[in-house]
N, C-alpha and C. Protein backbone atom coordinates (compact mmCIF):
# COMPACT_ATOMS: atom_id res chain seq x y z
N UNK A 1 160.19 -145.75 27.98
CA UNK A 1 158.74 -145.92 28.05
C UNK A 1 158.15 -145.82 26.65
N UNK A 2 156.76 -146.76 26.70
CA UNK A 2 156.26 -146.26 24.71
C UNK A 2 155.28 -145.85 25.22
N UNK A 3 154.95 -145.28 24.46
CA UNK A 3 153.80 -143.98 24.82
C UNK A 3 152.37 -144.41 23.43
N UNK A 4 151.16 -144.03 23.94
CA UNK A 4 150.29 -144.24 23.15
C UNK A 4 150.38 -143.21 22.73
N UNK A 5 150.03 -143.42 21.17
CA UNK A 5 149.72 -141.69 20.64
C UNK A 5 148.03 -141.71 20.16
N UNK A 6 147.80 -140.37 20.76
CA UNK A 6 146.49 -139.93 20.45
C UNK A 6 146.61 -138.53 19.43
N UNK A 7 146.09 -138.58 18.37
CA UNK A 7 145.87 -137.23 17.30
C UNK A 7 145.22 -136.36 17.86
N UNK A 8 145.29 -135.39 18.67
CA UNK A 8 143.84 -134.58 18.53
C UNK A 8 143.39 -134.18 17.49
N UNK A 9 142.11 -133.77 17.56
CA UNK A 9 141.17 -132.71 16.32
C UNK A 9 142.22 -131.94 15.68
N UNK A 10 143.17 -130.94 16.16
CA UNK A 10 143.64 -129.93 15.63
C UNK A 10 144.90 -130.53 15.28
N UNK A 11 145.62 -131.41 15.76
CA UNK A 11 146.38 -132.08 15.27
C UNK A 11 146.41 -133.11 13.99
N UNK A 12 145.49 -133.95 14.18
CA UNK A 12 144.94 -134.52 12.48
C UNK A 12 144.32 -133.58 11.54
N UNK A 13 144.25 -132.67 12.03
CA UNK A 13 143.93 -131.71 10.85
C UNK A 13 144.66 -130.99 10.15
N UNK A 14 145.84 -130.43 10.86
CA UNK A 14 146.76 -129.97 10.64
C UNK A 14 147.71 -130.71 10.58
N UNK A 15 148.02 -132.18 10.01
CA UNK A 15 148.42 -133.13 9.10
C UNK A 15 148.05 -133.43 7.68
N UNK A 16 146.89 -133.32 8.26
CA UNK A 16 145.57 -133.60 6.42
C UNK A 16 145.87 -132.53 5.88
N UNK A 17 146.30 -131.33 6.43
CA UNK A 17 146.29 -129.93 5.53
C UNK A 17 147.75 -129.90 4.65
N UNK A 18 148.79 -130.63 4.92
CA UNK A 18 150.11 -130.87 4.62
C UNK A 18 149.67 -130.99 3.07
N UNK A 19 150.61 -130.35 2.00
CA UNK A 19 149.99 -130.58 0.42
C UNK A 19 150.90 -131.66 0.32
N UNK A 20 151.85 -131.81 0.81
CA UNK A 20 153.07 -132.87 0.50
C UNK A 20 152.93 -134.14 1.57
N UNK A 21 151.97 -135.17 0.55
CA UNK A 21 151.51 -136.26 1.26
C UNK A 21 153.06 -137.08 1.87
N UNK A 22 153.81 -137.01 0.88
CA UNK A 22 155.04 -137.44 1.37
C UNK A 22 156.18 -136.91 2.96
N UNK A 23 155.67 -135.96 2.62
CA UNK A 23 156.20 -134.96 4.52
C UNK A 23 155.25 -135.64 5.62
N UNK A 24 153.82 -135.87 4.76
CA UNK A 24 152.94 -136.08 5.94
C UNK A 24 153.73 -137.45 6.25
N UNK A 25 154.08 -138.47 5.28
CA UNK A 25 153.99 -139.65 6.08
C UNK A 25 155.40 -139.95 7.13
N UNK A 26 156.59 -138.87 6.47
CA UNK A 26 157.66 -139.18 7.30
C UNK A 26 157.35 -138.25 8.77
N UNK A 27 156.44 -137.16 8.76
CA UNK A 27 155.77 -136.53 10.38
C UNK A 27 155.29 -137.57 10.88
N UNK A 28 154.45 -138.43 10.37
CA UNK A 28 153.92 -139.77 11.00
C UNK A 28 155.03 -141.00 11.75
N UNK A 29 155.77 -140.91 10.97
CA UNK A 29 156.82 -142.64 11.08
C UNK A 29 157.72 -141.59 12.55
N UNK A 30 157.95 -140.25 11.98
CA UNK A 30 158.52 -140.00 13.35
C UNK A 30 158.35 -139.68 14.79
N UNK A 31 156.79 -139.09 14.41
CA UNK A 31 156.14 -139.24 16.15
C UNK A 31 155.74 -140.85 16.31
N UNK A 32 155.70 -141.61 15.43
CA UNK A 32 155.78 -143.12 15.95
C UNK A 32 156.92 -143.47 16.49
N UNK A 33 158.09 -143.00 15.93
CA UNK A 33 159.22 -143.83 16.59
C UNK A 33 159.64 -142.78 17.87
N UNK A 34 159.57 -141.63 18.12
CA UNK A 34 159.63 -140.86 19.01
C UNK A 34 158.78 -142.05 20.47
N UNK A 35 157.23 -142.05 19.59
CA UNK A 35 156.45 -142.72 20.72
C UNK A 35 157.02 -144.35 21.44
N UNK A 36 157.92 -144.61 20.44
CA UNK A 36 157.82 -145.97 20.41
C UNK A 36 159.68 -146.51 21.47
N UNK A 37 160.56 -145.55 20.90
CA UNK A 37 161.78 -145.65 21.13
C UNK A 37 162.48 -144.11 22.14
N UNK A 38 161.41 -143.16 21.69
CA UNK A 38 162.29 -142.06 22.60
C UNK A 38 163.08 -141.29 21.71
N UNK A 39 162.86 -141.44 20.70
CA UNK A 39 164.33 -141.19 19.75
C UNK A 39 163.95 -139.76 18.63
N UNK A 40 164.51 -138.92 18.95
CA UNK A 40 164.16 -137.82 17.45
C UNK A 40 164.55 -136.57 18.30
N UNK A 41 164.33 -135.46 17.37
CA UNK A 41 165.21 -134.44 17.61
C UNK A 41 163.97 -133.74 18.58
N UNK A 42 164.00 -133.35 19.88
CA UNK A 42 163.13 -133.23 20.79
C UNK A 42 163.76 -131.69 21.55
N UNK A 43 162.36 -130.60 21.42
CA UNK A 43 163.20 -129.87 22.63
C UNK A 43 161.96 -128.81 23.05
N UNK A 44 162.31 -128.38 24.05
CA UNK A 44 161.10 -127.17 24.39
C UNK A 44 161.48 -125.98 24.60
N UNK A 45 159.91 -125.45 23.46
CA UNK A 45 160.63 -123.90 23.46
C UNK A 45 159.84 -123.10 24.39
N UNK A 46 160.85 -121.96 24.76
CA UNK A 46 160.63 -121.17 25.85
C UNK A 46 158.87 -120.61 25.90
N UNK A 47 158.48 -120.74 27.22
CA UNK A 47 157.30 -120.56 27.36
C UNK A 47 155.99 -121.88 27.37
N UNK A 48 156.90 -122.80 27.32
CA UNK A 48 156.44 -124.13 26.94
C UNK A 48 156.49 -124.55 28.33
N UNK A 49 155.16 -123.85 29.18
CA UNK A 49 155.29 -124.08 30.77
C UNK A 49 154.32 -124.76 31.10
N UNK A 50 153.65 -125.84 30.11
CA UNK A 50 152.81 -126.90 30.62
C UNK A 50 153.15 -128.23 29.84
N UNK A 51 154.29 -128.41 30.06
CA UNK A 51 154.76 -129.78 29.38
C UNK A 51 154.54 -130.43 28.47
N UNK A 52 154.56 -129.37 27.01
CA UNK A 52 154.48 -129.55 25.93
C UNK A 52 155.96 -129.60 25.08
N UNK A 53 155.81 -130.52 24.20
CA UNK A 53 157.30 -130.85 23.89
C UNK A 53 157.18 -130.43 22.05
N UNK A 54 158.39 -130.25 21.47
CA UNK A 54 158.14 -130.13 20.44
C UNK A 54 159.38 -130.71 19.41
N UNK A 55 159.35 -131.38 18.32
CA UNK A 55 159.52 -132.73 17.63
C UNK A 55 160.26 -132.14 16.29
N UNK A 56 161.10 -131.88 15.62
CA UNK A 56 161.91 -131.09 14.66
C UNK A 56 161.65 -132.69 13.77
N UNK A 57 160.95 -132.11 12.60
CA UNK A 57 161.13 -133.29 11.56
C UNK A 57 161.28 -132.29 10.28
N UNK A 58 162.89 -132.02 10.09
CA UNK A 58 162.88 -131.32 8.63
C UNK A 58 162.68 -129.77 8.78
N UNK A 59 161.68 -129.36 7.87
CA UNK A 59 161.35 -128.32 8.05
C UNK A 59 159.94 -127.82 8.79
N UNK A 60 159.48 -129.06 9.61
CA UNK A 60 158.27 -129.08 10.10
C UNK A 60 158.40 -129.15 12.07
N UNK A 61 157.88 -129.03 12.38
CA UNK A 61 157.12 -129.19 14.13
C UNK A 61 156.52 -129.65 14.33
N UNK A 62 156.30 -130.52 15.28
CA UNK A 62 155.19 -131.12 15.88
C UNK A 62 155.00 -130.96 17.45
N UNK A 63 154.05 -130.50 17.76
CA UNK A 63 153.82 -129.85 19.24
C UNK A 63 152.94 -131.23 19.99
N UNK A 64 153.39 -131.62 20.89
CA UNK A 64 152.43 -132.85 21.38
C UNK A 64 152.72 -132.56 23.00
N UNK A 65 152.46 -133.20 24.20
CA UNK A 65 152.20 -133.64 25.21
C UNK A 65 152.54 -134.99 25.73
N UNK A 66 153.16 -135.00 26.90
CA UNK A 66 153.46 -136.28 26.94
C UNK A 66 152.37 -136.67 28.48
N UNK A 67 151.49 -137.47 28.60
CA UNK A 67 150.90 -137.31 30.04
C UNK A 67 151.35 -139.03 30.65
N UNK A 68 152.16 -138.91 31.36
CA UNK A 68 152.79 -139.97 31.96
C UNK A 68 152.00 -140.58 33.25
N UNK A 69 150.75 -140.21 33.29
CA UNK A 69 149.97 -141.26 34.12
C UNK A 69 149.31 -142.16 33.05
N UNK A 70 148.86 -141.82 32.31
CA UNK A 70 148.18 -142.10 31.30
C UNK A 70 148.74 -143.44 30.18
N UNK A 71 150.06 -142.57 30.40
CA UNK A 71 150.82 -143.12 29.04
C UNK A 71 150.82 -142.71 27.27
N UNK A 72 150.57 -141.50 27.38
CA UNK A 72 150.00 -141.26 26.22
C UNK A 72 150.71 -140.20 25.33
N UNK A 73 151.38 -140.20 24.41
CA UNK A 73 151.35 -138.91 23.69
C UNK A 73 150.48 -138.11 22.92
N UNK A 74 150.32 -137.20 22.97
CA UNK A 74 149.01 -136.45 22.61
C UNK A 74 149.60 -135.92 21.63
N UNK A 75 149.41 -135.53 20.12
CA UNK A 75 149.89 -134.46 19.15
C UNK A 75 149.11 -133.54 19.06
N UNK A 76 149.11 -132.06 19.62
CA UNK A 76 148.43 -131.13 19.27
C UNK A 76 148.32 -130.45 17.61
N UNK A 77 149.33 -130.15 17.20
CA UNK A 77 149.38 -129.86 15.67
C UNK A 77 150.63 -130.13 15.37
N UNK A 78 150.94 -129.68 13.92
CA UNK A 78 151.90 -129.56 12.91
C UNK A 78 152.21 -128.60 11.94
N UNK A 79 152.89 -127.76 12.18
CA UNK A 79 153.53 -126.92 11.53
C UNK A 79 154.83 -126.74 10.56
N UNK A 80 155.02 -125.74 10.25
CA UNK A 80 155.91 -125.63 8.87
C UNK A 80 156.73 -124.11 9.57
N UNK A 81 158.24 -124.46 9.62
CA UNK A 81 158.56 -123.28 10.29
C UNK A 81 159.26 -122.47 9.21
């Protein structure tokens, strides 16, 4: 399935906040191809009891939603672990 992606507020923000424009753009190319192909390092961590998924790019996270009526991936934020 390809999934639309939607940024939320707290999610594009907590992209823009990234100092390393270059991290930002490979977090980008990979929740695209995640959205697009299914493909990337994907897993959920414990307590993650409303079907929130989370996206290993490097040394970063990306917490998103997948809502399958919709079709949509949602990115909540981005972090640095």
């Amino acid at each position: 399935m390809t999934w639309q992606i939607e940024w939320t507020y707290s999610g594009e923000a907590s992209l823009k906040r990234l100092r390393n424009w270059v991290d930002a753009g490979t977090i980008d190319a990979a929740v695209q191809r995640y959205a697009a192909t299914g493909e990337g390092d994907v897993y959920k961590a414990p307590g993650d009891h409303w079907g929130a998924l989370r996206l290993r790019v490097g040394r970063y996270r990306i917490l998103a939603t997948l809502d399958r009526g919709e079709g949509v991936m949602r990115v909540l934020r981005v972090y640095r672990t």
